[in-house]
N, C-alpha and C. Protein backbone atom coordinates (compact mmCIF):
# COMPACT_ATOMS: atom_id res chain seq x y z
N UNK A 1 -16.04 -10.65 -7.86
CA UNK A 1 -15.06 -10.64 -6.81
C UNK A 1 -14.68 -12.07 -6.46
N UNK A 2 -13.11 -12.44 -6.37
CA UNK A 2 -12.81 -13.58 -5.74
C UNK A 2 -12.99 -13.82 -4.17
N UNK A 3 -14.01 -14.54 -3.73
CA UNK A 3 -14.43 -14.30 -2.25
C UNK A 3 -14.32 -15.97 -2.52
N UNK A 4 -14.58 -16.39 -1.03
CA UNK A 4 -15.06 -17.75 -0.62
C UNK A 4 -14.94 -17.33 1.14
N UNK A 5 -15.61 -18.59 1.60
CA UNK A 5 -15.85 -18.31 3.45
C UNK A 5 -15.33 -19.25 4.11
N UNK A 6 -14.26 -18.93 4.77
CA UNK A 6 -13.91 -19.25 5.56
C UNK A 6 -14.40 -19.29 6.94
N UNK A 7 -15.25 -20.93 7.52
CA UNK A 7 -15.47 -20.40 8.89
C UNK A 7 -16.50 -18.98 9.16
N UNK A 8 -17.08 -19.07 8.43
CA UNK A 8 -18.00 -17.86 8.47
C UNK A 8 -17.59 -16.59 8.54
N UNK A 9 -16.03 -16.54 7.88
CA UNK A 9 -15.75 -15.19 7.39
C UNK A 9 -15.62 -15.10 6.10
N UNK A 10 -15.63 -13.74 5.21
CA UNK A 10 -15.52 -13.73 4.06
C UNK A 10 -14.33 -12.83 4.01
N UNK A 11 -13.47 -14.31 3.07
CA UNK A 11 -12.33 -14.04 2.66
C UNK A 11 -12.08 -13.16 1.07
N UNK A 12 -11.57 -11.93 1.32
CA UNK A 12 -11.39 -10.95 -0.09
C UNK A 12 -9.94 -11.04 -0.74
N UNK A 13 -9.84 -11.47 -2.15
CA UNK A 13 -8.15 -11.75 -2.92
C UNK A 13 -7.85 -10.17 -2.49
N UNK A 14 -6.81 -10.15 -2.53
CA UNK A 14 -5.53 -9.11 -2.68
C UNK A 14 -6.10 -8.16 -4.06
N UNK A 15 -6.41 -9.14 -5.29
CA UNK A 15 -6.53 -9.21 -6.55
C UNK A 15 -8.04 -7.46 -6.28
N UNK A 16 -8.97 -8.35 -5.77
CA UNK A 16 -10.26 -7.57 -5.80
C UNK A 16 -10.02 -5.75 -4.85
N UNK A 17 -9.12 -6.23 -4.09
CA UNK A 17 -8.97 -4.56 -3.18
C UNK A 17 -7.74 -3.46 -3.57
N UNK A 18 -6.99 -4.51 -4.13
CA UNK A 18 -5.59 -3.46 -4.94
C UNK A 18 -6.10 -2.10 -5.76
N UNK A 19 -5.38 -1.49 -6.00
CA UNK A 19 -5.10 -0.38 -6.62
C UNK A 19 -4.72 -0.81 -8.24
N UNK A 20 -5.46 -0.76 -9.14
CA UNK A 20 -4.63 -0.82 -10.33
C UNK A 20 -4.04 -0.25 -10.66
N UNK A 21 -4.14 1.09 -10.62
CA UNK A 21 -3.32 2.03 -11.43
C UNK A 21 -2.76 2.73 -10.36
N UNK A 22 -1.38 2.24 -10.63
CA UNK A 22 -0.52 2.95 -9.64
C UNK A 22 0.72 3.91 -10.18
N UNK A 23 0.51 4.94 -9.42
CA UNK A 23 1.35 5.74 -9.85
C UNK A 23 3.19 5.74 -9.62
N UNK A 24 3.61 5.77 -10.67
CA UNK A 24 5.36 5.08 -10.61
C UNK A 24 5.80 6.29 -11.13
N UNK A 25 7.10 6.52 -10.39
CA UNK A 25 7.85 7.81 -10.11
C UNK A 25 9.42 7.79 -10.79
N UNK A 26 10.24 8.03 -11.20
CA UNK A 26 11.65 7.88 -10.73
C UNK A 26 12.51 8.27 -9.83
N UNK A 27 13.86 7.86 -9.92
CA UNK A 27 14.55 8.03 -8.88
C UNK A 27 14.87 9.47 -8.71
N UNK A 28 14.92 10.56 -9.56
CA UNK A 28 15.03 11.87 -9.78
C UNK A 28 14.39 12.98 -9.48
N UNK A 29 12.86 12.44 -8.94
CA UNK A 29 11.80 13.21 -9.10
C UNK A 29 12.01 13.81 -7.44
N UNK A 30 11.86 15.03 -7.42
CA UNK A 30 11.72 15.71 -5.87
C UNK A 30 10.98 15.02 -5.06
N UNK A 31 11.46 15.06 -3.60
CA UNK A 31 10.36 14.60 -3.05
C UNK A 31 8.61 15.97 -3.14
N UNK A 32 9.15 17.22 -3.42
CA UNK A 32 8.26 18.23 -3.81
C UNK A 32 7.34 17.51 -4.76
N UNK A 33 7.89 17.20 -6.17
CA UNK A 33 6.73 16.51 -7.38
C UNK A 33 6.36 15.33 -6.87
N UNK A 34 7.09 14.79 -5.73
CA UNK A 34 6.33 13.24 -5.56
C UNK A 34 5.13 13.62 -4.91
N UNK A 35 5.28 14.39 -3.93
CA UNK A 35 3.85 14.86 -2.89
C UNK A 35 2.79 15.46 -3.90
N UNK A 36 3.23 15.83 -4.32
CA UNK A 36 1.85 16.68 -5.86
C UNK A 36 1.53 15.59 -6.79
N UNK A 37 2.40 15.06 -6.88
CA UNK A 37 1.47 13.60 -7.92
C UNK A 37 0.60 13.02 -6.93
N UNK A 38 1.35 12.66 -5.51
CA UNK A 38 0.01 11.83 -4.54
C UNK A 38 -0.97 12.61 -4.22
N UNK A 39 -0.59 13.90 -4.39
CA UNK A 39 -2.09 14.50 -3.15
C UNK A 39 -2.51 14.48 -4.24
N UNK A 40 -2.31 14.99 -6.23
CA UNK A 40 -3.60 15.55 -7.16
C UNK A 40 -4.72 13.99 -7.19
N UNK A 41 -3.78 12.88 -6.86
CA UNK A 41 -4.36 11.17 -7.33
C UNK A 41 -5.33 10.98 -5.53
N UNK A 42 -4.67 11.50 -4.90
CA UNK A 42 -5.61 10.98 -3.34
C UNK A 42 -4.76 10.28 -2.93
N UNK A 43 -3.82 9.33 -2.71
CA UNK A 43 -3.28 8.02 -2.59
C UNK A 43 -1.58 8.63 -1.80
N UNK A 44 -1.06 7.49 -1.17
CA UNK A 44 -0.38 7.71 -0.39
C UNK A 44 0.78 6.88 -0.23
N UNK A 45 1.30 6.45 -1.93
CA UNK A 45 2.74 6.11 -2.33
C UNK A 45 2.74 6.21 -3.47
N UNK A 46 3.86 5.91 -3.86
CA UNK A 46 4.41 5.44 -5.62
C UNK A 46 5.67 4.82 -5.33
N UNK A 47 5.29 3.85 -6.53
CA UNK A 47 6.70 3.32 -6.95
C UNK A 47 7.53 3.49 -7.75
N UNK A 48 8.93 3.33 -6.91
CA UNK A 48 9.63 3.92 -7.65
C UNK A 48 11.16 2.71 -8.72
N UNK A 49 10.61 3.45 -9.89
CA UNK A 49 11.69 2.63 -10.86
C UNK A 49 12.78 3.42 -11.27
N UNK A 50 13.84 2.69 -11.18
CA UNK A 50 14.98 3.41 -11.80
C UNK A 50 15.27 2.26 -12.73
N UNK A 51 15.65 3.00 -13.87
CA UNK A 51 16.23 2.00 -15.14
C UNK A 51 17.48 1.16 -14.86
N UNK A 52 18.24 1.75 -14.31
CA UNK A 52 19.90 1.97 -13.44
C UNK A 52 19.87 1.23 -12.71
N UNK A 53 19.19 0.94 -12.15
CA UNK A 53 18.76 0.47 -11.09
C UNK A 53 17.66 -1.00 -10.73
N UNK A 54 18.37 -2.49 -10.62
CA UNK A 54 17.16 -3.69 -10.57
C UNK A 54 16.54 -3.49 -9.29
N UNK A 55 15.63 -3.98 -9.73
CA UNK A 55 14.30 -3.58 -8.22
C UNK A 55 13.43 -2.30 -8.70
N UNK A 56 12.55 -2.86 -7.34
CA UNK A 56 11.55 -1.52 -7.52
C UNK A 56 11.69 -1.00 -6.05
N UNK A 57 11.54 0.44 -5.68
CA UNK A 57 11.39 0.90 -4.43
C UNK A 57 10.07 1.54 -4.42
N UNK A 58 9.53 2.05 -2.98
CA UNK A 58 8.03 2.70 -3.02
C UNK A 58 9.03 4.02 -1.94
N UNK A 59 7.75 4.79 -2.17
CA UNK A 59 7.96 6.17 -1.67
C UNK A 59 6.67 6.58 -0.87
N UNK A 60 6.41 6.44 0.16
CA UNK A 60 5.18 7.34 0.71
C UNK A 60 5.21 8.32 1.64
N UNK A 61 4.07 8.87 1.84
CA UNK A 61 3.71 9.49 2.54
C UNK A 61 4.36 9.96 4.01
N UNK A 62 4.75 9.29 4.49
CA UNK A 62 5.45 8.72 5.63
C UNK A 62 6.94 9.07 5.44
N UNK A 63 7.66 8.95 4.53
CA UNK A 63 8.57 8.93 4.38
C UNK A 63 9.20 10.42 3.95
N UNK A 64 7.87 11.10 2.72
CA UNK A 64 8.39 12.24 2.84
C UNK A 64 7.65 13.32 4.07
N UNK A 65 7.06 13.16 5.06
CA UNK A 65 6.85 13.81 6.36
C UNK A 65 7.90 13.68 7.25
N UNK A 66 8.76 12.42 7.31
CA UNK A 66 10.24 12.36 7.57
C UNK A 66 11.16 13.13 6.93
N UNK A 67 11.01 13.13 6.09
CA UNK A 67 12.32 14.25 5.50
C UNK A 67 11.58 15.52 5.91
N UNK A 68 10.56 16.16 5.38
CA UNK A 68 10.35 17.47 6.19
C UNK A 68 10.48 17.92 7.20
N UNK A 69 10.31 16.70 8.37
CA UNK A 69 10.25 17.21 9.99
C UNK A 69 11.46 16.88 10.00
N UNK A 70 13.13 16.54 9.46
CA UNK A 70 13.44 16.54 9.78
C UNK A 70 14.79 17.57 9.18
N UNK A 71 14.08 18.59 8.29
CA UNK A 71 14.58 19.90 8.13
C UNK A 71 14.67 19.93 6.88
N UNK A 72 14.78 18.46 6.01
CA UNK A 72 15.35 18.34 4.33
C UNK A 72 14.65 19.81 3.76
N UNK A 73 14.92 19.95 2.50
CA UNK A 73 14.45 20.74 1.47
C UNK A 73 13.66 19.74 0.14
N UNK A 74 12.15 19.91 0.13
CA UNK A 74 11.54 18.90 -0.40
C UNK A 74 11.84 19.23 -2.03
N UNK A 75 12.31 20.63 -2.11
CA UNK A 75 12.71 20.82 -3.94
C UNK A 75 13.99 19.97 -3.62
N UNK A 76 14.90 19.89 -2.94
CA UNK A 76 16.62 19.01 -3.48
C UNK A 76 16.38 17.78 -3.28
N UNK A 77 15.86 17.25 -2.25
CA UNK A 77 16.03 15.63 -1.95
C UNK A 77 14.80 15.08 -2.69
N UNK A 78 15.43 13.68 -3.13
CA UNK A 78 15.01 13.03 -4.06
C UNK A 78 14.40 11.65 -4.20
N UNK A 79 13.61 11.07 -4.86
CA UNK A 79 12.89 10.27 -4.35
C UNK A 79 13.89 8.84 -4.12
N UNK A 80 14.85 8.70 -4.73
CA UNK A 80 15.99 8.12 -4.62
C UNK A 80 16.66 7.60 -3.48
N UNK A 81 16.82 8.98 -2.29
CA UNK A 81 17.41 8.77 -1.56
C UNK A 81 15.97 8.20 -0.14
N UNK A 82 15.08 8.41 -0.44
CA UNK A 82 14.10 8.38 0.38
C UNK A 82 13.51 6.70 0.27
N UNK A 83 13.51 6.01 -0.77
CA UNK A 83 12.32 4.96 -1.30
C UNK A 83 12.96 4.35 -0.28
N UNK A 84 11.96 2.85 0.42
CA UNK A 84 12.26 1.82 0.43
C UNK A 84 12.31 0.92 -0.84
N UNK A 85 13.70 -0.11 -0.10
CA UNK A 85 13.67 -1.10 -1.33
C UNK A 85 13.62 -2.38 -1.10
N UNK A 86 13.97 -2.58 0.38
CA UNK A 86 13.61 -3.82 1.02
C UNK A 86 12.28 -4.23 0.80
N UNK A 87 11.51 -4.69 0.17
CA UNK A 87 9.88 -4.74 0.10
C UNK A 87 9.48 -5.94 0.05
N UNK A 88 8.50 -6.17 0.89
CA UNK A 88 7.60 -7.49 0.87
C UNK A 88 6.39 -6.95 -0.08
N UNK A 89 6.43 -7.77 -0.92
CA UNK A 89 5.38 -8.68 -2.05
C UNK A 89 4.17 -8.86 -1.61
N UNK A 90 3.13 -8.86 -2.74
CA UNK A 90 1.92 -9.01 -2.12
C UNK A 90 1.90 -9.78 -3.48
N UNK A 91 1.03 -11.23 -3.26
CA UNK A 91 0.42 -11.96 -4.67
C UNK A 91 -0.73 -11.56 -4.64
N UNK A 92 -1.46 -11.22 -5.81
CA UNK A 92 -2.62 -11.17 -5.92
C UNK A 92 -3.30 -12.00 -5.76
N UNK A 93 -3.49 -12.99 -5.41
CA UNK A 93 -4.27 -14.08 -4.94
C UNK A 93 -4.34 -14.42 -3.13
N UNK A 94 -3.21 -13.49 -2.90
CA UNK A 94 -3.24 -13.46 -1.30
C UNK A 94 -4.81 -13.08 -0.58
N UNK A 95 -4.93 -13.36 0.68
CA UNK A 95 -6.04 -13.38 1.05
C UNK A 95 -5.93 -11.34 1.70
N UNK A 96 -7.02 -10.46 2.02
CA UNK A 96 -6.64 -9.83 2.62
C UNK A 96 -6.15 -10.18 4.12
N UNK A 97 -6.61 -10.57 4.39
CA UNK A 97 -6.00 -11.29 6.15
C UNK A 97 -4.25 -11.31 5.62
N UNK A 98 -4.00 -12.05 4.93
CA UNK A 98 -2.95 -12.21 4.36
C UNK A 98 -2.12 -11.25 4.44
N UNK A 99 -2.59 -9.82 3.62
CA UNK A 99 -1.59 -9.12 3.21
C UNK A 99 -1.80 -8.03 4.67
N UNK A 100 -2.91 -8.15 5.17
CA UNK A 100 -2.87 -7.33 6.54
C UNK A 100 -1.74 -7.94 7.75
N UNK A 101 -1.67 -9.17 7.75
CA UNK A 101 -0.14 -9.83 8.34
C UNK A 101 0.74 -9.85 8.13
N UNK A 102 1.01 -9.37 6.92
CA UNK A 102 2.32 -9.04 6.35
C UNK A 102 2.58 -7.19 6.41
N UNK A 103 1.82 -6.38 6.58
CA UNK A 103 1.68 -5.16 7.02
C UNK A 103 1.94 -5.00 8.56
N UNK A 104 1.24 -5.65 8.86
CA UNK A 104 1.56 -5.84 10.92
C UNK A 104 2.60 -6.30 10.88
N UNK A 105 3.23 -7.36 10.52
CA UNK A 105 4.52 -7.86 10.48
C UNK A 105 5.22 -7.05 10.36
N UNK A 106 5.61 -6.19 9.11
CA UNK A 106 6.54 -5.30 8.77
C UNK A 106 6.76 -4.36 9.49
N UNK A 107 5.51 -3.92 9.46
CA UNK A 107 5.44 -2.20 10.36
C UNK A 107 4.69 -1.23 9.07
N UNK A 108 4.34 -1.50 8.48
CA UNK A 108 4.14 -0.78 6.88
C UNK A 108 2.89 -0.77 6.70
N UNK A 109 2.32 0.01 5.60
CA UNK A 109 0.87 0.08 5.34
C UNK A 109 0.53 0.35 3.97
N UNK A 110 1.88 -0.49 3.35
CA UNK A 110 1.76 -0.19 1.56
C UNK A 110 2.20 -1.56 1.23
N UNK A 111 1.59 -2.55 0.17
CA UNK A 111 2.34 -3.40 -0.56
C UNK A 111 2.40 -3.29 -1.78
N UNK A 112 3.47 -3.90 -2.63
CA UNK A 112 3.38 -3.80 -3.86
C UNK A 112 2.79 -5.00 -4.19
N UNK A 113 1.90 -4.94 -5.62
CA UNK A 113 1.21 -6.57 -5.41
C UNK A 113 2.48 -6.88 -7.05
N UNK A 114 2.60 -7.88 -6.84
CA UNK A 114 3.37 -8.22 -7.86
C UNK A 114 2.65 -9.66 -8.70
N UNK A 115 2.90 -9.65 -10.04
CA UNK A 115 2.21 -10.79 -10.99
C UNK A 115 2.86 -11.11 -11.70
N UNK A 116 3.67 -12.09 -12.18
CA UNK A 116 4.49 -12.46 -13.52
C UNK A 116 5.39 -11.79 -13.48
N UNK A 117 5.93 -11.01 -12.34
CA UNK A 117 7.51 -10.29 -12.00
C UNK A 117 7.07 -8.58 -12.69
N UNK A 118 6.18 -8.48 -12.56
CA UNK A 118 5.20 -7.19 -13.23
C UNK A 118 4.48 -6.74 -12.20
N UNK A 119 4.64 -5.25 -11.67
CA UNK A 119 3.97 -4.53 -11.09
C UNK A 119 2.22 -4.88 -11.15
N UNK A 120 1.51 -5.08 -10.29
CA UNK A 120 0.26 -5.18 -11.06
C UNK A 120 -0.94 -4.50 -10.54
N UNK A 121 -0.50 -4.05 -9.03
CA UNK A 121 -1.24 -3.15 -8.30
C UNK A 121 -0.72 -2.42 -6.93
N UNK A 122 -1.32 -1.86 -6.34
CA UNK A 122 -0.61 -1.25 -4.61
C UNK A 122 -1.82 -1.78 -3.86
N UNK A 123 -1.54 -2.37 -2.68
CA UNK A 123 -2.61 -2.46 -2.06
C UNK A 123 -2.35 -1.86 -0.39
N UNK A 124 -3.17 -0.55 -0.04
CA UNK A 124 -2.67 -0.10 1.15
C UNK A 124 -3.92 -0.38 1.94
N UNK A 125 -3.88 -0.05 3.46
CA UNK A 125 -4.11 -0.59 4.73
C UNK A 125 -5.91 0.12 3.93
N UNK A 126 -5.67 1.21 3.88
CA UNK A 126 -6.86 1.81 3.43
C UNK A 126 -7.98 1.14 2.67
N UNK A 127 -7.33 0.30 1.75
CA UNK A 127 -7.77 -0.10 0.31
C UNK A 127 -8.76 -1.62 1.32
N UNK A 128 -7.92 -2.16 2.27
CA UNK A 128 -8.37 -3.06 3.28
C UNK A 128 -9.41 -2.77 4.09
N UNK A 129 -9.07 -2.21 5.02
CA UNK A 129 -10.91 -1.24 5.44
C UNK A 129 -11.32 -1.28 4.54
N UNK A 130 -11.56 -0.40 3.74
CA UNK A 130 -12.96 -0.42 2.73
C UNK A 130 -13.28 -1.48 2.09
N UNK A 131 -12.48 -2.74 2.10
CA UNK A 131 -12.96 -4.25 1.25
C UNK A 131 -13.67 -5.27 2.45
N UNK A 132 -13.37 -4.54 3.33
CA UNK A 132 -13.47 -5.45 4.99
C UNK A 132 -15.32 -4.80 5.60
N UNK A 133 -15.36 -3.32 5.36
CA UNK A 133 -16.31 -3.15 5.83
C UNK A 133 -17.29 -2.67 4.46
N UNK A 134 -17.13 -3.13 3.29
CA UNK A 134 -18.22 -3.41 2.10
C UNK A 134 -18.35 -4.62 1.85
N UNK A 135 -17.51 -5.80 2.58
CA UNK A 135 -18.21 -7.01 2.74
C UNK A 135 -18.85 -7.30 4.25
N UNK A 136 -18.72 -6.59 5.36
CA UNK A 136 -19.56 -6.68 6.08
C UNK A 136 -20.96 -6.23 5.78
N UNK A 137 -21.01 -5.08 4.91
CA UNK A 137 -22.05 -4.44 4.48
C UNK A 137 -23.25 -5.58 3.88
N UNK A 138 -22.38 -5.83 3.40
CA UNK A 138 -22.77 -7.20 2.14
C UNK A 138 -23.63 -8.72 2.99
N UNK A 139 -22.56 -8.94 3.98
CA UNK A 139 -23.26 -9.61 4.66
C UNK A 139 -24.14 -9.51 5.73
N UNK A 140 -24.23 -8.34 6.28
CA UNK A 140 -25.34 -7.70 6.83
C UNK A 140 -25.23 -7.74 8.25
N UNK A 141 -23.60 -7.76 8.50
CA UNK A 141 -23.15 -8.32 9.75
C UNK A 141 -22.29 -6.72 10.59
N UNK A 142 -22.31 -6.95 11.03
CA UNK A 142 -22.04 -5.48 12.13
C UNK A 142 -20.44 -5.84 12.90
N UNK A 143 -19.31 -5.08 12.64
CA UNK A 143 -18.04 -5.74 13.65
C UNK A 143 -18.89 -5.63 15.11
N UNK A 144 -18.22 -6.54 15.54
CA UNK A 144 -18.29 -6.02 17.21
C UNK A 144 -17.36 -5.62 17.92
N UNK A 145 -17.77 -4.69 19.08
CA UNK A 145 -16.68 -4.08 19.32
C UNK A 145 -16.07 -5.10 20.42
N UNK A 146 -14.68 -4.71 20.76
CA UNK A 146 -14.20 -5.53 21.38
C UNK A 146 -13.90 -5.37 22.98
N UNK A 147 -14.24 -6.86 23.77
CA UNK A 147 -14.55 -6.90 25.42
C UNK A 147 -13.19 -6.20 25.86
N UNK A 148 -13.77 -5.57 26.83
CA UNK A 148 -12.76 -4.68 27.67
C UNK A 148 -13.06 -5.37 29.21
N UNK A 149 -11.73 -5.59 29.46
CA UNK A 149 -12.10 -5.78 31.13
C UNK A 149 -11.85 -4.71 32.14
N UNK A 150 -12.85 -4.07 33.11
CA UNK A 150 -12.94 -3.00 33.91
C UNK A 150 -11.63 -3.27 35.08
């Protein structure tokens, strides 16, 4: 794992908590087959490529619970009309602190990590907890919870 300490925290790459294998969709695919590819994988986007189309967009979770609650038909609408495409980047060498500020920033809880202009992993909020509290584990250190004033 790429770690080093910062200040007596331990800093985790982007690189070590990403998702490698990420599941990529097209622009065609229902939002119906998109939800069945995420729930059979566990995970809670894909990206989406259109050939037709420069850029990449993502599709999650979030997005198709929006179209349902808001009456769509998940067999007609398409992952197309749903993706974001505005997307902030994640380098794999980013720190997690890093890519968790760029998540708070946005409003979002998915990045695409990008390498050599090549897809190279997803790294979601999730993937962060679990790199955050298996290096606390590691260091044998306990969060604390945080002061409340009465």
């Amino acid at each position: 794992m790429h770690k080093r300490r910062n200040l007596g925290v331990l800093l985790v790459k982007v690189r070590d908590g990403m998702s490698h294998l990420v599941l990529t969709i097209g622009p065609t695919h229902t939002l119906r087959q998109a939800a069945r590819m995420m729930s059979a994988r566990r995970i809670g986007a894909a990206v989406v490529i259109d050939p037709e189309h420069a850029g990449i967009g993502i599709l999650t979770e979030r997005d198709i619970l929006d179209s349902v609650a808001a009456g769509e038909d998940p067999d007609a609408e398409m992952a197309a009309q749903h993706r974001t495409e505005d997307l902030t980047f994640a380098s794999p060498d980013w720190t997690l602190e890093d890519a968790a500020a760029a998540m708070v920033k946005g409003g979002f809880r998915h990045l695409v990590v990008v390498e050599d202009h090549d897809v190279a992993g997803l790294l979601s909020m999730r993937d962060i907890v679990r790199c955050w509290t298996s290096a606390e584990a590691v260091q044998g250190t306990s969060p604390q919870p945080a002061a409340t004033s009465a």
